[in-house]
C-alpha atoms as a PDB file:
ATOM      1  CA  UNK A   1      83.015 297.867  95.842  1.00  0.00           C
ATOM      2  CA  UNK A   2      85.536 300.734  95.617  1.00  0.00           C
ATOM      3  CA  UNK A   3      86.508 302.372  98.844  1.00  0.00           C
ATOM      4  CA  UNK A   4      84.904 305.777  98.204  1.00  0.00           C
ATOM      5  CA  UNK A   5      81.592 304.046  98.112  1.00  0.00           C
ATOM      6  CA  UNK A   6      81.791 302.628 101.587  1.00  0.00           C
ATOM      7  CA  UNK A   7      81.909 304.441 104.835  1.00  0.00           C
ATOM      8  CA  UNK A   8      84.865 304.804 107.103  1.00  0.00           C
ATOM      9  CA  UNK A   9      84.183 302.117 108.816  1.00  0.00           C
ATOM     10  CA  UNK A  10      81.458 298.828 108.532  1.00  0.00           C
ATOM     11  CA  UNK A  11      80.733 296.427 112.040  1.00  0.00           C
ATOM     12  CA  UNK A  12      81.822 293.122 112.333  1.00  0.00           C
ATOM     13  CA  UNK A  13      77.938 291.828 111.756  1.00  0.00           C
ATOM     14  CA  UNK A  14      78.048 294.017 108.647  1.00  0.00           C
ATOM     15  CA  UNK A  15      80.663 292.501 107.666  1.00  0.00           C
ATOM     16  CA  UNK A  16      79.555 288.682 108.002  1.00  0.00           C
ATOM     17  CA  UNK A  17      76.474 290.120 106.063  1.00  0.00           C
ATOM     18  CA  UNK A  18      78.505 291.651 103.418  1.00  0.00           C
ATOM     19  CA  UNK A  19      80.732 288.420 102.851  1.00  0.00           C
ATOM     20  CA  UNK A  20      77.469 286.113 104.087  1.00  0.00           C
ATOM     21  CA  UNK A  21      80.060 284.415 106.558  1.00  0.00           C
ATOM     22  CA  UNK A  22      79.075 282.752 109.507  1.00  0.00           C
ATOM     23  CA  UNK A  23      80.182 283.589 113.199  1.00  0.00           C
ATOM     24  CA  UNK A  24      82.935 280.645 112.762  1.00  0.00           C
ATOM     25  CA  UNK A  25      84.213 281.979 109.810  1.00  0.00           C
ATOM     26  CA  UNK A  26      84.502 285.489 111.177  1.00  0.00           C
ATOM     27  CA  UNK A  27      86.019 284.186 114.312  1.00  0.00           C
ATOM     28  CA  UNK A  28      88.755 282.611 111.634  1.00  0.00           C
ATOM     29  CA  UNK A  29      89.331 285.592 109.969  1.00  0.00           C
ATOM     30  CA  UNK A  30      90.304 287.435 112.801  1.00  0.00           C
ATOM     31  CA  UNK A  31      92.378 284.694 114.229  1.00  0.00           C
ATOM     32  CA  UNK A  32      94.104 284.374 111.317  1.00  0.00           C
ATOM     33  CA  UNK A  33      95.062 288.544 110.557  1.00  0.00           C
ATOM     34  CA  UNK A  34      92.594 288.279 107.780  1.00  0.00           C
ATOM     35  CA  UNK A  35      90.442 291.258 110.163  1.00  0.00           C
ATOM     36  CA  UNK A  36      91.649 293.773 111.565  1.00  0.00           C
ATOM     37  CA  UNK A  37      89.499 295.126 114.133  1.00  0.00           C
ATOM     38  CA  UNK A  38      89.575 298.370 115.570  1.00  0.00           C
ATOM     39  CA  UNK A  39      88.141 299.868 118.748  1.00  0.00           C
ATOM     40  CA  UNK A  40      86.799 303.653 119.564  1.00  0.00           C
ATOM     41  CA  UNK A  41      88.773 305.263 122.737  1.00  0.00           C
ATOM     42  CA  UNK A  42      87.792 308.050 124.545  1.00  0.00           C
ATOM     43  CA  UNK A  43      89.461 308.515 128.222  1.00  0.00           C
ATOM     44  CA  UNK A  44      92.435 307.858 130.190  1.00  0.00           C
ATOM     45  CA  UNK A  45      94.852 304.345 129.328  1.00  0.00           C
ATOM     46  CA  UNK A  46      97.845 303.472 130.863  1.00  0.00           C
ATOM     47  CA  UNK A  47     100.300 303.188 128.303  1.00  0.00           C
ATOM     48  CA  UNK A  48     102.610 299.733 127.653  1.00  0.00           C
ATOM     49  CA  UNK A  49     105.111 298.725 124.971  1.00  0.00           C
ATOM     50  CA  UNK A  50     106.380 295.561 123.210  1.00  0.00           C
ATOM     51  CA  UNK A  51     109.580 294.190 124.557  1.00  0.00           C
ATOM     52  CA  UNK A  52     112.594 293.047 122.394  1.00  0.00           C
ATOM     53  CA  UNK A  53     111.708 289.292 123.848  1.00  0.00           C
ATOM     54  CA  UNK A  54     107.690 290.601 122.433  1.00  0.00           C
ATOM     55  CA  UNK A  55     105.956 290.019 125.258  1.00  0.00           C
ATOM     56  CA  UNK A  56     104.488 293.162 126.529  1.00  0.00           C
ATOM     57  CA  UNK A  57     104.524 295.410 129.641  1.00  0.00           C
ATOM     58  CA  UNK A  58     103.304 298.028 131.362  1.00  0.00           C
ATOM     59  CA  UNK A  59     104.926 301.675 131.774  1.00  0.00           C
ATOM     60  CA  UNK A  60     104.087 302.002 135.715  1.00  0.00           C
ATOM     61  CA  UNK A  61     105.923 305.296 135.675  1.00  0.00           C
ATOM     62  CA  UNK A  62     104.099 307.504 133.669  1.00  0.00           C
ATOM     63  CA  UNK A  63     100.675 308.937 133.738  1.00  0.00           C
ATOM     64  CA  UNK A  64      97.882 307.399 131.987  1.00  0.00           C
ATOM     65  CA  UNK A  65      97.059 309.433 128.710  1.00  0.00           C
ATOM     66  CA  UNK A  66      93.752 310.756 127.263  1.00  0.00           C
ATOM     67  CA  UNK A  67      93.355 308.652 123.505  1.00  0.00           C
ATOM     68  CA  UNK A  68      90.229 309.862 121.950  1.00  0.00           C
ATOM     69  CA  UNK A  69      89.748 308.290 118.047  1.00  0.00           C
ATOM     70  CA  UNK A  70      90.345 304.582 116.598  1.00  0.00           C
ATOM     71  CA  UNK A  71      92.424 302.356 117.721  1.00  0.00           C
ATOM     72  CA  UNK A  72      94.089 298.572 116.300  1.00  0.00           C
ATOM     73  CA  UNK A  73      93.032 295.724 118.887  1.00  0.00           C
ATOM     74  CA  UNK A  74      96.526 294.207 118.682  1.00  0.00           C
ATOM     75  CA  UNK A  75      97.891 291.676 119.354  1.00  0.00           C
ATOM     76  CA  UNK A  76      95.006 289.372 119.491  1.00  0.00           C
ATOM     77  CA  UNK A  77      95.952 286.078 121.139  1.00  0.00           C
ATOM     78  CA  UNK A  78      93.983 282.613 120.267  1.00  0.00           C
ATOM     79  CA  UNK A  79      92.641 280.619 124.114  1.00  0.00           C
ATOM     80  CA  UNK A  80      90.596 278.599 121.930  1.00  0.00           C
ATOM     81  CA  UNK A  81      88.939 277.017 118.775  1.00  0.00           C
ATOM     82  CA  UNK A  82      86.940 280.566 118.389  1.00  0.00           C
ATOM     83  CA  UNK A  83      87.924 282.293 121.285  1.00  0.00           C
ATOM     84  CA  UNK A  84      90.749 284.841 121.542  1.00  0.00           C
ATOM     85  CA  UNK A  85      91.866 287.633 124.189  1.00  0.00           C
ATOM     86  CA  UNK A  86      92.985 291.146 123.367  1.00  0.00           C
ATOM     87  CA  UNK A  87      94.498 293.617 126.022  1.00  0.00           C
ATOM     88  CA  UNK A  88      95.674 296.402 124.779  1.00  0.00           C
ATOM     89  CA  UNK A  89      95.413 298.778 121.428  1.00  0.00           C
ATOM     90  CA  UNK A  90      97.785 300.618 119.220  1.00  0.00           C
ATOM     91  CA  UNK A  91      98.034 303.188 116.143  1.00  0.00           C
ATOM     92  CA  UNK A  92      99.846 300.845 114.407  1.00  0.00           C
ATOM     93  CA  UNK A  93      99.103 297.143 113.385  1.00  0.00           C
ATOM     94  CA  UNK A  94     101.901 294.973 113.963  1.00  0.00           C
ATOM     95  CA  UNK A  95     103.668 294.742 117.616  1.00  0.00           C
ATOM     96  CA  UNK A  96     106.739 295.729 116.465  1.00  0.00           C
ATOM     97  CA  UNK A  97     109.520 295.957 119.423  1.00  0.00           C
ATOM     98  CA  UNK A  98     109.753 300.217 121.312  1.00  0.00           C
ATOM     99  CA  UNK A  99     105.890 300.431 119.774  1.00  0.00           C
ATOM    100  CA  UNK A 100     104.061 302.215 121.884  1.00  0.00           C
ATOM    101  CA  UNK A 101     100.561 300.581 122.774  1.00  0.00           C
ATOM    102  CA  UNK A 102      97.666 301.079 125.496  1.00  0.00           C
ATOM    103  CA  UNK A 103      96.415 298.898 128.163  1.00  0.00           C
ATOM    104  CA  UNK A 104      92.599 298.543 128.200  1.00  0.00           C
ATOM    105  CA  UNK A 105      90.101 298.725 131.149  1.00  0.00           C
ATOM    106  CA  UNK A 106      89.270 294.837 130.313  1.00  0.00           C
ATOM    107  CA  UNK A 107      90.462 291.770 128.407  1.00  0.00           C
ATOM    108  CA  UNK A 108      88.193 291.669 125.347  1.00  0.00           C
ATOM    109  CA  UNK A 109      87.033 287.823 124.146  1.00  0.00           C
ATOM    110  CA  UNK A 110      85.832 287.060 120.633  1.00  0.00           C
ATOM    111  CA  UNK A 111      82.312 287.559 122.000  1.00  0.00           C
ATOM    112  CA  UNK A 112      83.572 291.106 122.597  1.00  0.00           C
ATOM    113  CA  UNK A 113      85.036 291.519 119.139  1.00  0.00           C
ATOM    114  CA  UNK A 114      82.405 290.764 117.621  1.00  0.00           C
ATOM    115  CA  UNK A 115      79.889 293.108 119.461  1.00  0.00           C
ATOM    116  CA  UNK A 116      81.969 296.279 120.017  1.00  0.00           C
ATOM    117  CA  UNK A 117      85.050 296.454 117.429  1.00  0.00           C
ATOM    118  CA  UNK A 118      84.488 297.722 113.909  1.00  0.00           C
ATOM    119  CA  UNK A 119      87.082 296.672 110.584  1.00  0.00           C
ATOM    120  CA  UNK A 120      87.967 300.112 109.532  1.00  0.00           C
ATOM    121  CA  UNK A 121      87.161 300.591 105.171  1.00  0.00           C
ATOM    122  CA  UNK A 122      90.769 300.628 104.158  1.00  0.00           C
ATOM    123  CA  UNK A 123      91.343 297.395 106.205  1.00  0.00           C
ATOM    124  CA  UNK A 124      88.323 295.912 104.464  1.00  0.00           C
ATOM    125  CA  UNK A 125      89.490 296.723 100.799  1.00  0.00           C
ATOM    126  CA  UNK A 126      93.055 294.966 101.813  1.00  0.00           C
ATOM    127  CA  UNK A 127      91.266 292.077 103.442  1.00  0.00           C
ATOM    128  CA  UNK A 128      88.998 291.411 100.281  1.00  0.00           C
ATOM    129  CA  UNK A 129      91.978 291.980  98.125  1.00  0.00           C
ATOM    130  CA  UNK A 130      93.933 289.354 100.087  1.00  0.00           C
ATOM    131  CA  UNK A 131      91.790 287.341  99.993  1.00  0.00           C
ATOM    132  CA  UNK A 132      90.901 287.009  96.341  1.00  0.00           C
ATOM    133  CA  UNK A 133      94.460 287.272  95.473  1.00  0.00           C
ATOM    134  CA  UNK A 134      96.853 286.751  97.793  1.00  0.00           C
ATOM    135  CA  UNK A 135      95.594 283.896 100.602  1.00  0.00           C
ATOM    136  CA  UNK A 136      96.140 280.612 100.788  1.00  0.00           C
ATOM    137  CA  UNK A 137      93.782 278.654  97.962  1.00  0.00           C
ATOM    138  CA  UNK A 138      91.645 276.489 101.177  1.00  0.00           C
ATOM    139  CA  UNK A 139      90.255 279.388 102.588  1.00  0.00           C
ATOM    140  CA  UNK A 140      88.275 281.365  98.776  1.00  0.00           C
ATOM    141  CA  UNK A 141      85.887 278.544  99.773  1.00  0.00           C
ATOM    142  CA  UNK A 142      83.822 277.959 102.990  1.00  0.00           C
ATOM    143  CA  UNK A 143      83.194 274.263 101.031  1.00  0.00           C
ATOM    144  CA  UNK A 144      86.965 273.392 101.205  1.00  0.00           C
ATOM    145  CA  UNK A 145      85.752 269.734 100.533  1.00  0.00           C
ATOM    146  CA  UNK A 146      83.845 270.690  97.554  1.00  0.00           C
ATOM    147  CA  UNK A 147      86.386 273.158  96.431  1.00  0.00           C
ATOM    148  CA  UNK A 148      89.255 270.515  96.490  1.00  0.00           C
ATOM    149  CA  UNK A 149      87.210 268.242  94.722  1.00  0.00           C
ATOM    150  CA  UNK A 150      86.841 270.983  91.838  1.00  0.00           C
ATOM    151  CA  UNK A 151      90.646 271.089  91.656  1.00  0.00           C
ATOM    152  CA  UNK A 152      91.162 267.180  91.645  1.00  0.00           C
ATOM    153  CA  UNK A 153      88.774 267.000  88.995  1.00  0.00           C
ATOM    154  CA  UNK A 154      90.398 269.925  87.092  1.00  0.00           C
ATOM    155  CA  UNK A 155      93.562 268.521  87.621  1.00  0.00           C
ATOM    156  CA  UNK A 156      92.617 265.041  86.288  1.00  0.00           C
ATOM    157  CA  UNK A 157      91.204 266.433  82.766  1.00  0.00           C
ATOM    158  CA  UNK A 158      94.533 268.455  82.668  1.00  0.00           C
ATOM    159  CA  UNK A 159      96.498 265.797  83.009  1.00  0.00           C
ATOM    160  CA  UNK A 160      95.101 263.333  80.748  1.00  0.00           C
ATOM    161  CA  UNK A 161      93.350 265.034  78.463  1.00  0.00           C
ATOM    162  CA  UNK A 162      95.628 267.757  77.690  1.00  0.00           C
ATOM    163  CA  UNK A 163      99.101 266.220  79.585  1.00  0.00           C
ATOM    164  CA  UNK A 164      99.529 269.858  81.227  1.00  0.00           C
ATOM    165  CA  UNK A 165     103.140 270.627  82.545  1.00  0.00           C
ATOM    166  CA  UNK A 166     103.044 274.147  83.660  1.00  0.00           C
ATOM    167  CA  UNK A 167     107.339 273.556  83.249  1.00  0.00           C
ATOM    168  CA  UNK A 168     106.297 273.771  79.273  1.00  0.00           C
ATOM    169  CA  UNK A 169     104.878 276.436  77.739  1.00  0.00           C
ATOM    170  CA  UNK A 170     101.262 275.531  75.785  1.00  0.00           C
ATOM    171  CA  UNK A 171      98.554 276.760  74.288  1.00  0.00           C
ATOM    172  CA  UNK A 172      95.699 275.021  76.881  1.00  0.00           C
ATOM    173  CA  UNK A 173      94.822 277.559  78.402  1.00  0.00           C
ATOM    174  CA  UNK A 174      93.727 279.233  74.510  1.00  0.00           C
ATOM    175  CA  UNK A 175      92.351 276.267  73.574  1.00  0.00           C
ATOM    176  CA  UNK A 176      89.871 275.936  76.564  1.00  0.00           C
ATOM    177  CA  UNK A 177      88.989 279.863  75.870  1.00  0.00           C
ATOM    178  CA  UNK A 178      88.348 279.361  72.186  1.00  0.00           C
ATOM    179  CA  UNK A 179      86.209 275.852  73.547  1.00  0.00           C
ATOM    180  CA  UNK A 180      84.135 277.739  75.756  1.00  0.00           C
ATOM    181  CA  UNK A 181      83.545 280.392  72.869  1.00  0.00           C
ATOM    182  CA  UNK A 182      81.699 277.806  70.949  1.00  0.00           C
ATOM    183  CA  UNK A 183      79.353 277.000  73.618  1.00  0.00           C
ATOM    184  CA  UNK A 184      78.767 280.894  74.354  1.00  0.00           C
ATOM    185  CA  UNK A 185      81.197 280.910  77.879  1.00  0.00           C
ATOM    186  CA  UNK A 186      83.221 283.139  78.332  1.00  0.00           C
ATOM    187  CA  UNK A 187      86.371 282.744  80.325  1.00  0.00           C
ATOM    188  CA  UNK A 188      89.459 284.501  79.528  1.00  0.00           C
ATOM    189  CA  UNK A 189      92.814 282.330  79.101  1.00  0.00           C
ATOM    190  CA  UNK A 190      94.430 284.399  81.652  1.00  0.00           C
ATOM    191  CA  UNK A 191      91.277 283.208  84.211  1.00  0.00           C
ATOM    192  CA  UNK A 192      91.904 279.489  83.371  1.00  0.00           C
ATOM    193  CA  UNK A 193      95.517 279.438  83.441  1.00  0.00           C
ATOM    194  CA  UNK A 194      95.437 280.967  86.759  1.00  0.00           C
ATOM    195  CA  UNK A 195      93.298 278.118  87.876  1.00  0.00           C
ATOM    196  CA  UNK A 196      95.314 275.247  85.866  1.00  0.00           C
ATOM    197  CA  UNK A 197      98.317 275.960  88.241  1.00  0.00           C
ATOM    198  CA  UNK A 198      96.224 276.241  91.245  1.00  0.00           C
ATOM    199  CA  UNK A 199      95.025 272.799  90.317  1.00  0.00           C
ATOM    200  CA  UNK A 200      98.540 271.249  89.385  1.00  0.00           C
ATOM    201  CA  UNK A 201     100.320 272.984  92.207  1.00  0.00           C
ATOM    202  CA  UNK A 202      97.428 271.459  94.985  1.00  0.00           C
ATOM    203  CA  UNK A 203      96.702 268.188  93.165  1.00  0.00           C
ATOM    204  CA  UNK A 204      99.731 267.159  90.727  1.00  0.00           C
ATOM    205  CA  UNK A 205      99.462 264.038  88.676  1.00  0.00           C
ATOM    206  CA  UNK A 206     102.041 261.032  89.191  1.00  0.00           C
ATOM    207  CA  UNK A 207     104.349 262.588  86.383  1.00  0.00           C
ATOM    208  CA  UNK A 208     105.277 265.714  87.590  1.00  0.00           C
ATOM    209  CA  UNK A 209     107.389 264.123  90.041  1.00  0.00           C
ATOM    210  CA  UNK A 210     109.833 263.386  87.200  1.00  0.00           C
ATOM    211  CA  UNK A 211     112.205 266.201  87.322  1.00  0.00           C
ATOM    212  CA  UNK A 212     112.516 266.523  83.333  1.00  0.00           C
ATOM    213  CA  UNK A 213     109.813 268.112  81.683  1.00  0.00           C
ATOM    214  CA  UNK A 214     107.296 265.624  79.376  1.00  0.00           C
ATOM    215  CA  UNK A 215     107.504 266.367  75.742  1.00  0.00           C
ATOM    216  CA  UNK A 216     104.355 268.411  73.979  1.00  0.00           C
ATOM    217  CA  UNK A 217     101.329 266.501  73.152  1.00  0.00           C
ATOM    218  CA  UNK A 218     101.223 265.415  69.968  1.00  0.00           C
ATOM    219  CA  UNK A 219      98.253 267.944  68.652  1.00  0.00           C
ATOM    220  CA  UNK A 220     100.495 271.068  70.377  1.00  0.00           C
ATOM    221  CA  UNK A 221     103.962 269.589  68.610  1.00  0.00           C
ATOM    222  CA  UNK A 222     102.163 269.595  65.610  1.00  0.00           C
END
């Protein structure tokens, strides 16, 4: 979904329906940066700022100061499996050291998160991006046992049907393409090579701890 077509902001428990993720799994994501959840201020906060050892302190000598708009929960520390405590907000994501950032009224939990903060729409499109490009390949699946067993099995075809060695160039990844043309699938090459080095980097055969590259299969050589 492209930005313009959401609003400026969605709630966490539109979110978990939007991705169908369960409370755990929207606990993780904010424990792990994947969320970033913001917070609506409107009143007085004392303000504090991140030390060069990053720990982070009041400023008893100056007034508190009206904030009215949204706000980054940050930094939000893990006390637990799914539990987490947040005490202060800032404009800016990261805790970077001379930031200036905001005490709240209260410690916010993960119970709190989830109820009151909101992921703002630009911080949703990053997260979805991130997460089907850029994160780690265990968490595109909630069924990380089923999903490594997809990649061992992937793996194992690769490497003895086909002898894959992503340190040679081939023609698999065509091959599979023009395969699943006859049977009326389409996949592009560029899809299934993406996923033959997922599967070799996660689960590589015996061989490809020999540091010189295996020669072509005889049918490629050819």
């Amino acid at each position: 979904m492209k930005l313009e077509q959401l609003r400026d902001y969605l709630t966490m428990p539109e979110v978990a329906m939007r991705w169908k993720a369960t409370d755990p799994e929207m606990c993780r994501a904010v424990l792990k940066g994947l969320l970033k959840p913001s917070l609506y201020l409107n009143g007085q906060f004392k303000r504090a700022e991140v030390t060069e050892a990053g720990s982070i302190e009041l400023v008893d000598d100056e007034a508190p100061e009206q904030l009215l708009g949204w706000h980054y929960i940050t930094p939000i520390q893990q006390v637990g499996a799914l539990d987490c405590i947040a005490r202060t907000v800032a404009v800016v994501q990261e805790t970077l050291p001379g930031a200036s950032m905001w005490a709240l009224d209260k410690t916010l939990s993960m119970r709190d998160l989830m109820r009151d903060a909101v992921v703002m729409a630009e911080d949703l499109i990053q997260a979805e991006a991130a997460l089907e490009a850029e994160t780690h390949w265990q968490q595109r699946s909630a069924k990380t046992k089923e999903f490594n067993s997809v990649l061992n099995i992937l793996s194992i075809v690769l490497a003895d049907a086909y002898h894959y060695d992503p340190r040679v160039r081939s023609s698999i990844a065509r091959e599979i393409t023009e395969a699943g043309e006859l049977h009326e699938i389409a996949v592009s090459a560029g899809t299934i090579a993406k996923w033959m080095q997922e599967a070799n980097e996660q689960f590589p055969p015996a061989y490809m701890n020999d540091p010189v590259p295996l020669p072509k299969p005889a049918r490629e050589a050819a």
